[in-house]
PDB file of N, CA and C in Angstrom:
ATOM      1  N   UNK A   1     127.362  95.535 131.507  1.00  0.00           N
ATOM      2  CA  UNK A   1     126.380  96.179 132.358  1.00  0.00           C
ATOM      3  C   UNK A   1     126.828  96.024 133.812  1.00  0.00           C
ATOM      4  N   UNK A   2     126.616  97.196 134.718  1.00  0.00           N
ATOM      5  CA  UNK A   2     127.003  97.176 136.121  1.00  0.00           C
ATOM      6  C   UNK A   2     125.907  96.325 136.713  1.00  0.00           C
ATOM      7  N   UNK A   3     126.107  95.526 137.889  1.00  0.00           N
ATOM      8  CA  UNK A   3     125.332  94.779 138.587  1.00  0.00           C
ATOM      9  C   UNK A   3     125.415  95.609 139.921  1.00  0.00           C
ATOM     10  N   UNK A   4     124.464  95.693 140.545  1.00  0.00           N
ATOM     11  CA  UNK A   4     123.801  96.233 141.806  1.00  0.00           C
ATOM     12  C   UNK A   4     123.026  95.505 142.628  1.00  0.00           C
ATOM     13  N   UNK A   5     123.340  95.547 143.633  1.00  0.00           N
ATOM     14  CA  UNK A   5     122.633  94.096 145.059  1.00  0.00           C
ATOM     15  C   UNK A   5     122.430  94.646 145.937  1.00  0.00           C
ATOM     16  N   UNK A   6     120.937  95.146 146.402  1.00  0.00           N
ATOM     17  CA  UNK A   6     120.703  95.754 147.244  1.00  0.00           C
ATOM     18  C   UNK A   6     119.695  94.940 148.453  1.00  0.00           C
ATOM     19  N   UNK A   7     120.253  94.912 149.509  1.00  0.00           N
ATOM     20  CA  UNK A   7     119.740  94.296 150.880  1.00  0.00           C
ATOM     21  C   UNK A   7     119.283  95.372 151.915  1.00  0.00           C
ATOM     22  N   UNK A   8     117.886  93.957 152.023  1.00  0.00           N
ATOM     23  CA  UNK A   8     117.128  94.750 152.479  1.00  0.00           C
ATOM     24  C   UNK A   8     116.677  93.682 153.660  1.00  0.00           C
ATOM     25  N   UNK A   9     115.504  94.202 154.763  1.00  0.00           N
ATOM     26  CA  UNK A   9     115.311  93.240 155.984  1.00  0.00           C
ATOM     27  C   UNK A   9     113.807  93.273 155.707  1.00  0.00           C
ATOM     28  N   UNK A  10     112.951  94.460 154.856  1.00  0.00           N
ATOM     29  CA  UNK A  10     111.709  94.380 154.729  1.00  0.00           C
ATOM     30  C   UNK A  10     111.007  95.631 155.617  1.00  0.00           C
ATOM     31  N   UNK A  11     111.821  96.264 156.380  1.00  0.00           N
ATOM     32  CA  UNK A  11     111.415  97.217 157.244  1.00  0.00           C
ATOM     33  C   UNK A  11     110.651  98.453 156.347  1.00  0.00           C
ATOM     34  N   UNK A  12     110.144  99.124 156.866  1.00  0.00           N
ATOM     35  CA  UNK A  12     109.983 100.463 156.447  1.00  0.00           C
ATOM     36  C   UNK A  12     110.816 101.109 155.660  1.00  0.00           C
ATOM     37  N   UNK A  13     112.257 101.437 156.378  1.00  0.00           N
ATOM     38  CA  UNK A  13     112.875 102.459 156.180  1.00  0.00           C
ATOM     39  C   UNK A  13     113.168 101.415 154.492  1.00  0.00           C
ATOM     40  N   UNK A  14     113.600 100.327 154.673  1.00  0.00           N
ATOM     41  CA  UNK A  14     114.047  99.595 153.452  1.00  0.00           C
ATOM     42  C   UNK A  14     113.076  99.358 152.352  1.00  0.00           C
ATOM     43  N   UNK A  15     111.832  99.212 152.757  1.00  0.00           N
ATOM     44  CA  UNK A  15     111.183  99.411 151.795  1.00  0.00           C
ATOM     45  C   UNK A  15     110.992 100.878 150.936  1.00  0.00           C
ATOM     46  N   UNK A  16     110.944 101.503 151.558  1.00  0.00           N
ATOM     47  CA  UNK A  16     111.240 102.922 150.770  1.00  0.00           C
ATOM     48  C   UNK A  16     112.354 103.708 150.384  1.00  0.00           C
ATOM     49  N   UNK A  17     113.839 102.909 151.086  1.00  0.00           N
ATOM     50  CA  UNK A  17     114.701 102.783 149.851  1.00  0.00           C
ATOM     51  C   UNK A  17     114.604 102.055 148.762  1.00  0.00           C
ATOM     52  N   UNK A  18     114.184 100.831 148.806  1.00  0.00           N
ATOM     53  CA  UNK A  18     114.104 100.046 147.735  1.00  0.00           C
ATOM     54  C   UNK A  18     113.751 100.812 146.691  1.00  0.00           C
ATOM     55  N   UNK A  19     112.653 101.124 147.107  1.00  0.00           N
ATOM     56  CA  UNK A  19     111.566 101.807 145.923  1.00  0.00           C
ATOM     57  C   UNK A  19     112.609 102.987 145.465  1.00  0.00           C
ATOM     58  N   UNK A  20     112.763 103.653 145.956  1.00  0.00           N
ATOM     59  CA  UNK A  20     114.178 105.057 145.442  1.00  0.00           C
ATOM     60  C   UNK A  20     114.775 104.682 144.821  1.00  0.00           C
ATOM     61  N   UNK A  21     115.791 103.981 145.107  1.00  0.00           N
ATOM     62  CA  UNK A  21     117.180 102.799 144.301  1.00  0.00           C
ATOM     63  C   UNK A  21     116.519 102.486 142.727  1.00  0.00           C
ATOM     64  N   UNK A  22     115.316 101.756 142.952  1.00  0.00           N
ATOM     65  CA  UNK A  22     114.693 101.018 141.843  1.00  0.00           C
ATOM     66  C   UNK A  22     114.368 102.629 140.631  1.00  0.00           C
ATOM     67  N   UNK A  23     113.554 103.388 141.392  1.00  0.00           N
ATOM     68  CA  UNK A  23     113.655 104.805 140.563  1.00  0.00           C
ATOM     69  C   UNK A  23     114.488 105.278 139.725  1.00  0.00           C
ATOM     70  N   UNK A  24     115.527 105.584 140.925  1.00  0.00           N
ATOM     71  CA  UNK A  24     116.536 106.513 139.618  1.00  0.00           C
ATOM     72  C   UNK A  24     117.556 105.505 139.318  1.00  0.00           C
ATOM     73  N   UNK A  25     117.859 104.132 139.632  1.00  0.00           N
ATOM     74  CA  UNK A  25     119.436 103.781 138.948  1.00  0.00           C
ATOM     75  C   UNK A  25     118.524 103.533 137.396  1.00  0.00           C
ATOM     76  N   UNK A  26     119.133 103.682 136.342  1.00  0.00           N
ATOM     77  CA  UNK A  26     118.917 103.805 135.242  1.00  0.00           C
ATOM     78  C   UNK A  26     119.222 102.171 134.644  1.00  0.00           C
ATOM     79  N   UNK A  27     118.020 101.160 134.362  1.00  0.00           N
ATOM     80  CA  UNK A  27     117.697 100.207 133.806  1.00  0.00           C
ATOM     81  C   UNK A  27     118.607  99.655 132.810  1.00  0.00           C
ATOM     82  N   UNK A  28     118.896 100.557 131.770  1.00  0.00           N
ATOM     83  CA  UNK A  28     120.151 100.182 130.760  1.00  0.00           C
ATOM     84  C   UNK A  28     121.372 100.581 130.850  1.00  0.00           C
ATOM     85  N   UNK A  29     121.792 100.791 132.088  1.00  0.00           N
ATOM     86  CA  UNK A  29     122.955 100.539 132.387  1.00  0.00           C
ATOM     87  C   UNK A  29     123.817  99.865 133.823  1.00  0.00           C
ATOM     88  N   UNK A  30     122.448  99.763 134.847  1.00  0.00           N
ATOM     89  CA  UNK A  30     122.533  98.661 136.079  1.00  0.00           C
ATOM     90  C   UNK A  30     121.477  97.880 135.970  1.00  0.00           C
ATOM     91  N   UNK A  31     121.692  96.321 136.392  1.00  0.00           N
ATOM     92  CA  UNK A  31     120.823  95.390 136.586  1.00  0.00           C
ATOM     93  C   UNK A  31     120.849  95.474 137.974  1.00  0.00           C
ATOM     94  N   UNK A  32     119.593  95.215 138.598  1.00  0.00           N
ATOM     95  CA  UNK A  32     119.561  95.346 139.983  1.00  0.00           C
ATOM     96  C   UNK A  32     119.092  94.457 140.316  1.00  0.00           C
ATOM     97  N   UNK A  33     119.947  93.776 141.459  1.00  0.00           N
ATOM     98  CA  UNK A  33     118.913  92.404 142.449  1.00  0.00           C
ATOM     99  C   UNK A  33     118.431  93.220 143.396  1.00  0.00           C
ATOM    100  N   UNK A  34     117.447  92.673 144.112  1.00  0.00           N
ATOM    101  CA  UNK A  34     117.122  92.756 145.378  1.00  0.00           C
ATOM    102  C   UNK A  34     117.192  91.639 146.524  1.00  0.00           C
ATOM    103  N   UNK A  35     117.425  92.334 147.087  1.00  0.00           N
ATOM    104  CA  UNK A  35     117.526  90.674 148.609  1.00  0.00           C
ATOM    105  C   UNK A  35     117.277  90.970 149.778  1.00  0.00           C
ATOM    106  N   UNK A  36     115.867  90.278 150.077  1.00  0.00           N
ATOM    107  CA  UNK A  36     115.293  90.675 150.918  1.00  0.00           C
ATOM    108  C   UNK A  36     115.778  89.764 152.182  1.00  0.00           C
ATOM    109  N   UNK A  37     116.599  89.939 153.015  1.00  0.00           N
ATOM    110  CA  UNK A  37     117.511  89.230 154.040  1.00  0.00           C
ATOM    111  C   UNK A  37     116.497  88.426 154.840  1.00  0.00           C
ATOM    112  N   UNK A  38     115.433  89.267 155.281  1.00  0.00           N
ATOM    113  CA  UNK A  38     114.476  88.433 156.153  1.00  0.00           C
ATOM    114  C   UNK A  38     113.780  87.515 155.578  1.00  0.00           C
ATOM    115  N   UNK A  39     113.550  87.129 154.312  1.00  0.00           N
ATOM    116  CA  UNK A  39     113.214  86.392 153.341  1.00  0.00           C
ATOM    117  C   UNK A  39     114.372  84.869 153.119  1.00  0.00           C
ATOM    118  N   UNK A  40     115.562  86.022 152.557  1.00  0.00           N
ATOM    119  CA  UNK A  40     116.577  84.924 151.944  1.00  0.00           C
ATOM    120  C   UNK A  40     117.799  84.620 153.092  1.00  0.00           C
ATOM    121  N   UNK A  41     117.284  84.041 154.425  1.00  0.00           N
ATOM    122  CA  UNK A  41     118.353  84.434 154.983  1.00  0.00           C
ATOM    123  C   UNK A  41     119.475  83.471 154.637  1.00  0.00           C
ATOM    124  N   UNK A  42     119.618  82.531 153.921  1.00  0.00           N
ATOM    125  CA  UNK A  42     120.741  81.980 153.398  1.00  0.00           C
ATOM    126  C   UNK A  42     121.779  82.505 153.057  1.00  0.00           C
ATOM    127  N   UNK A  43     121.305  84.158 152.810  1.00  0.00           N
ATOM    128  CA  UNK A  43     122.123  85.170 152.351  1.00  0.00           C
ATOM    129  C   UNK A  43     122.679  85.926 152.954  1.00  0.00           C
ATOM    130  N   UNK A  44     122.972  85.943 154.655  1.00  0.00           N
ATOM    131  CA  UNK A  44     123.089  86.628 155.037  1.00  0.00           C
ATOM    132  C   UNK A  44     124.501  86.649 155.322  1.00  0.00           C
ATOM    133  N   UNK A  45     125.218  85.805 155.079  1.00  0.00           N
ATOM    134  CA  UNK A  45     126.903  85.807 154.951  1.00  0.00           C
ATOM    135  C   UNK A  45     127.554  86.346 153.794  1.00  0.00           C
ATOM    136  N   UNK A  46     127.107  86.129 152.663  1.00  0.00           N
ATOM    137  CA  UNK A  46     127.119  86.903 151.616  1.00  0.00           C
ATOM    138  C   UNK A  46     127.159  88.329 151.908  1.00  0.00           C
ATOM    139  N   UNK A  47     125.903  88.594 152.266  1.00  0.00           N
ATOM    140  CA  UNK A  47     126.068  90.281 152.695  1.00  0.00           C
ATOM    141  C   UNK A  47     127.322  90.790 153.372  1.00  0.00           C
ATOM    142  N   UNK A  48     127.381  89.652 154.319  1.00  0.00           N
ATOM    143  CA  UNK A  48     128.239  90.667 155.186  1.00  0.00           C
ATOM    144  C   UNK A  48     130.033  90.243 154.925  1.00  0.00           C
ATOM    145  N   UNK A  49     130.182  89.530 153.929  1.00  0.00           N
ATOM    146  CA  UNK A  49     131.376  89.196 153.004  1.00  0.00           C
ATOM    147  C   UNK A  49     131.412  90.386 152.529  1.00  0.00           C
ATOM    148  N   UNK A  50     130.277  90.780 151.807  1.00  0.00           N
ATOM    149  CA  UNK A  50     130.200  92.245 150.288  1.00  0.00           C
ATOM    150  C   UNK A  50     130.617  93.207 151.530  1.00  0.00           C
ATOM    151  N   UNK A  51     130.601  93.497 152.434  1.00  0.00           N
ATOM    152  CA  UNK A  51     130.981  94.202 153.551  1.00  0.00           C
ATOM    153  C   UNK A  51     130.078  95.353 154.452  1.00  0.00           C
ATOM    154  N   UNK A  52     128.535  94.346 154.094  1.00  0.00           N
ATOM    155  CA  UNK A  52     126.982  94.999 155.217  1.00  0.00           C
ATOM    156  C   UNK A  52     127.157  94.976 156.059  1.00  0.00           C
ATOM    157  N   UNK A  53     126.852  96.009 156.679  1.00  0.00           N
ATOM    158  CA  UNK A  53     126.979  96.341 158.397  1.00  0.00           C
ATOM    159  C   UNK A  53     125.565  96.213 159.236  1.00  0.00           C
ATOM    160  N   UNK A  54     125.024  96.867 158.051  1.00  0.00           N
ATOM    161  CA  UNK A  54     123.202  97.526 158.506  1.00  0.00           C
ATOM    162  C   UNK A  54     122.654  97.042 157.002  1.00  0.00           C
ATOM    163  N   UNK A  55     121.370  97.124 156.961  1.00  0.00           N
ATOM    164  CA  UNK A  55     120.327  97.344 156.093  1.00  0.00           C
ATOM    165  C   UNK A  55     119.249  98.314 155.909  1.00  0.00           C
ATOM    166  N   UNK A  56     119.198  99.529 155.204  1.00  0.00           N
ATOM    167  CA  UNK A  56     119.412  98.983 153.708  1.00  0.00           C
ATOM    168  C   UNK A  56     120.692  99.408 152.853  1.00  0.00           C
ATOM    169  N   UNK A  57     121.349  98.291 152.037  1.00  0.00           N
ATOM    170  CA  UNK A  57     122.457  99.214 151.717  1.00  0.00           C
ATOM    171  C   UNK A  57     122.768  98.237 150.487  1.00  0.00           C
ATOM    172  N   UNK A  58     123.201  99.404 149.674  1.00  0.00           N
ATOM    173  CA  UNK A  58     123.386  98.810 147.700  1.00  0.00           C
ATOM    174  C   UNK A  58     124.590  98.922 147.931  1.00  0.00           C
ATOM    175  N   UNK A  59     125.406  97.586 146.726  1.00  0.00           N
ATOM    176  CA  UNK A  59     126.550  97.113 146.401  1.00  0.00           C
ATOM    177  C   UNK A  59     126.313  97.607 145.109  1.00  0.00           C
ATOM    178  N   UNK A  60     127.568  97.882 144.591  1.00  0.00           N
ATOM    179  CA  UNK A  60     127.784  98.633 143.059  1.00  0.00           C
ATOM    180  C   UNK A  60     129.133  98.391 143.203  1.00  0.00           C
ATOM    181  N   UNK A  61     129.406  97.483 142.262  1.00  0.00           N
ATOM    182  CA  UNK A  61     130.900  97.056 141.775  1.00  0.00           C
ATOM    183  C   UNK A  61     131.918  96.852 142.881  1.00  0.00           C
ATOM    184  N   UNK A  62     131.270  96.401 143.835  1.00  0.00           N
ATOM    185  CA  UNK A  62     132.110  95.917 145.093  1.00  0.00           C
ATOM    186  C   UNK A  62     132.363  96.859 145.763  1.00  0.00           C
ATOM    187  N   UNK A  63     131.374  98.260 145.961  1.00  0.00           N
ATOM    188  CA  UNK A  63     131.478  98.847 146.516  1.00  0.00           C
ATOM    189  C   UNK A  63     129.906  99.226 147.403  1.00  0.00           C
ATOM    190  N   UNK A  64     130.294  99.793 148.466  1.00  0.00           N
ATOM    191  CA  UNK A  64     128.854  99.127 149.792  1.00  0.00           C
ATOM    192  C   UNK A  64     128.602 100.678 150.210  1.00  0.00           C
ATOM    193  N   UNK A  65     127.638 100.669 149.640  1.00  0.00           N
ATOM    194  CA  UNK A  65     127.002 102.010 150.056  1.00  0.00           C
ATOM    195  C   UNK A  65     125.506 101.798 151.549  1.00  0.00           C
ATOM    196  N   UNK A  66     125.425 102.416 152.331  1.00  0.00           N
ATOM    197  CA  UNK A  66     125.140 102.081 153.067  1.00  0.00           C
ATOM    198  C   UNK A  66     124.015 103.384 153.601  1.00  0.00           C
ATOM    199  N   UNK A  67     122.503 103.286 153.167  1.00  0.00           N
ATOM    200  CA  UNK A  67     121.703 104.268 152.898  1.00  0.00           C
ATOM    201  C   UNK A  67     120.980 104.817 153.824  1.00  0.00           C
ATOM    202  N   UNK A  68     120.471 103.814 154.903  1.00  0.00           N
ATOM    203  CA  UNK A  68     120.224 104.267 155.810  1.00  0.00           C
ATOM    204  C   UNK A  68     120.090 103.376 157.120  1.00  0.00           C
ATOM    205  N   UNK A  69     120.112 103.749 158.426  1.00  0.00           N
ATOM    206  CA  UNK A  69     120.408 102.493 159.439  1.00  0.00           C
ATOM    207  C   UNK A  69     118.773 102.387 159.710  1.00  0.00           C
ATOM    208  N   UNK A  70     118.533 101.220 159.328  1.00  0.00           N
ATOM    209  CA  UNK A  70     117.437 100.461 159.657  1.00  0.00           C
ATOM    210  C   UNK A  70     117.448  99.217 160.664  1.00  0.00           C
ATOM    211  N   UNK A  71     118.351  98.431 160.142  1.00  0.00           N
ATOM    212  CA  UNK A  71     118.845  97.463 160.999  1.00  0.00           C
ATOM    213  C   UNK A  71     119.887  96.748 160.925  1.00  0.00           C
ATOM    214  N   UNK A  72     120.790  96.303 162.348  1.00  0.00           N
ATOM    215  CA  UNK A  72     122.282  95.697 161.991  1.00  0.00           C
ATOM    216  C   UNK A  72     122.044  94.385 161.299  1.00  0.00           C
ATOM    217  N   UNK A  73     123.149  93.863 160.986  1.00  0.00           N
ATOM    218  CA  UNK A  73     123.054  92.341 160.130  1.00  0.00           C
ATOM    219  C   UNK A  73     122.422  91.271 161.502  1.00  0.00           C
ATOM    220  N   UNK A  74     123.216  91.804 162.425  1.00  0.00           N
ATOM    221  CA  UNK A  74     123.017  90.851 164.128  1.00  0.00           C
ATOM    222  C   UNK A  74     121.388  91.090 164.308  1.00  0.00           C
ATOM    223  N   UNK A  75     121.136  92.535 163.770  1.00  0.00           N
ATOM    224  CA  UNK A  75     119.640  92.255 164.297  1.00  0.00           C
ATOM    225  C   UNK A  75     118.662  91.351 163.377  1.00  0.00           C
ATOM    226  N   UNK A  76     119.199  90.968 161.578  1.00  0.00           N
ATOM    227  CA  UNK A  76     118.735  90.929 160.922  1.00  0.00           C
ATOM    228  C   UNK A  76     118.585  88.833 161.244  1.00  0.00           C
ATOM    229  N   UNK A  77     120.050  88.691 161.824  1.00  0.00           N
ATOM    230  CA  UNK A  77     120.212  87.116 162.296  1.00  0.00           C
ATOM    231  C   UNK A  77     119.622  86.732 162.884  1.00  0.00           C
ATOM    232  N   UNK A  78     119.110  87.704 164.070  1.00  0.00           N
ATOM    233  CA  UNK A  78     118.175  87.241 164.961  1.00  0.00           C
ATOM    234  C   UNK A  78     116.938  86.915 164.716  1.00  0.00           C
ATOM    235  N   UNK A  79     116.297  87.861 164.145  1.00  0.00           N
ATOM    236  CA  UNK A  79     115.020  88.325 163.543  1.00  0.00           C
ATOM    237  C   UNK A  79     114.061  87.296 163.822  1.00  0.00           C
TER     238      UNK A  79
END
């Protein structure tokens, strides 16, 4: 099964990707985390290892899709 990690800061714009993402990726064949950065910020090196610029943006097989600019990782550090 494909794994999918999608970061998020909690904003607007991310919350209503979330909700999209969660919609159509298809259950039996991606498992999806969510990570809510402003939440987990332990995580926020991680992200930007997987190669996050902004939030919100899904990882799929080590690849960083990047959905819409809500907020930079710097803004997400600060926060």
């Amino acid at each position: 099964m494909t794994k999918a990690v999608f970061y998020h800061a909690g904003c607007p714009v991310c919350v209503d990707a979330e909700q999209v993402v969660l919609r159509y990726l298809d259950k039996s064949k991606v498992n999806t985390e969510i990570v809510h950065l402003g939440n987990d910020r332990n995580r926020i090196e991680e992200a930007k290892k997987a190669g996050i610029q902004s939030v919100p943006a899904l990882v799929i097989d080590g690849n960083v899709y990047h959905i819409n600019y809500g907020a930079s990782l710097e803004d997400v550090k600060k926060g």
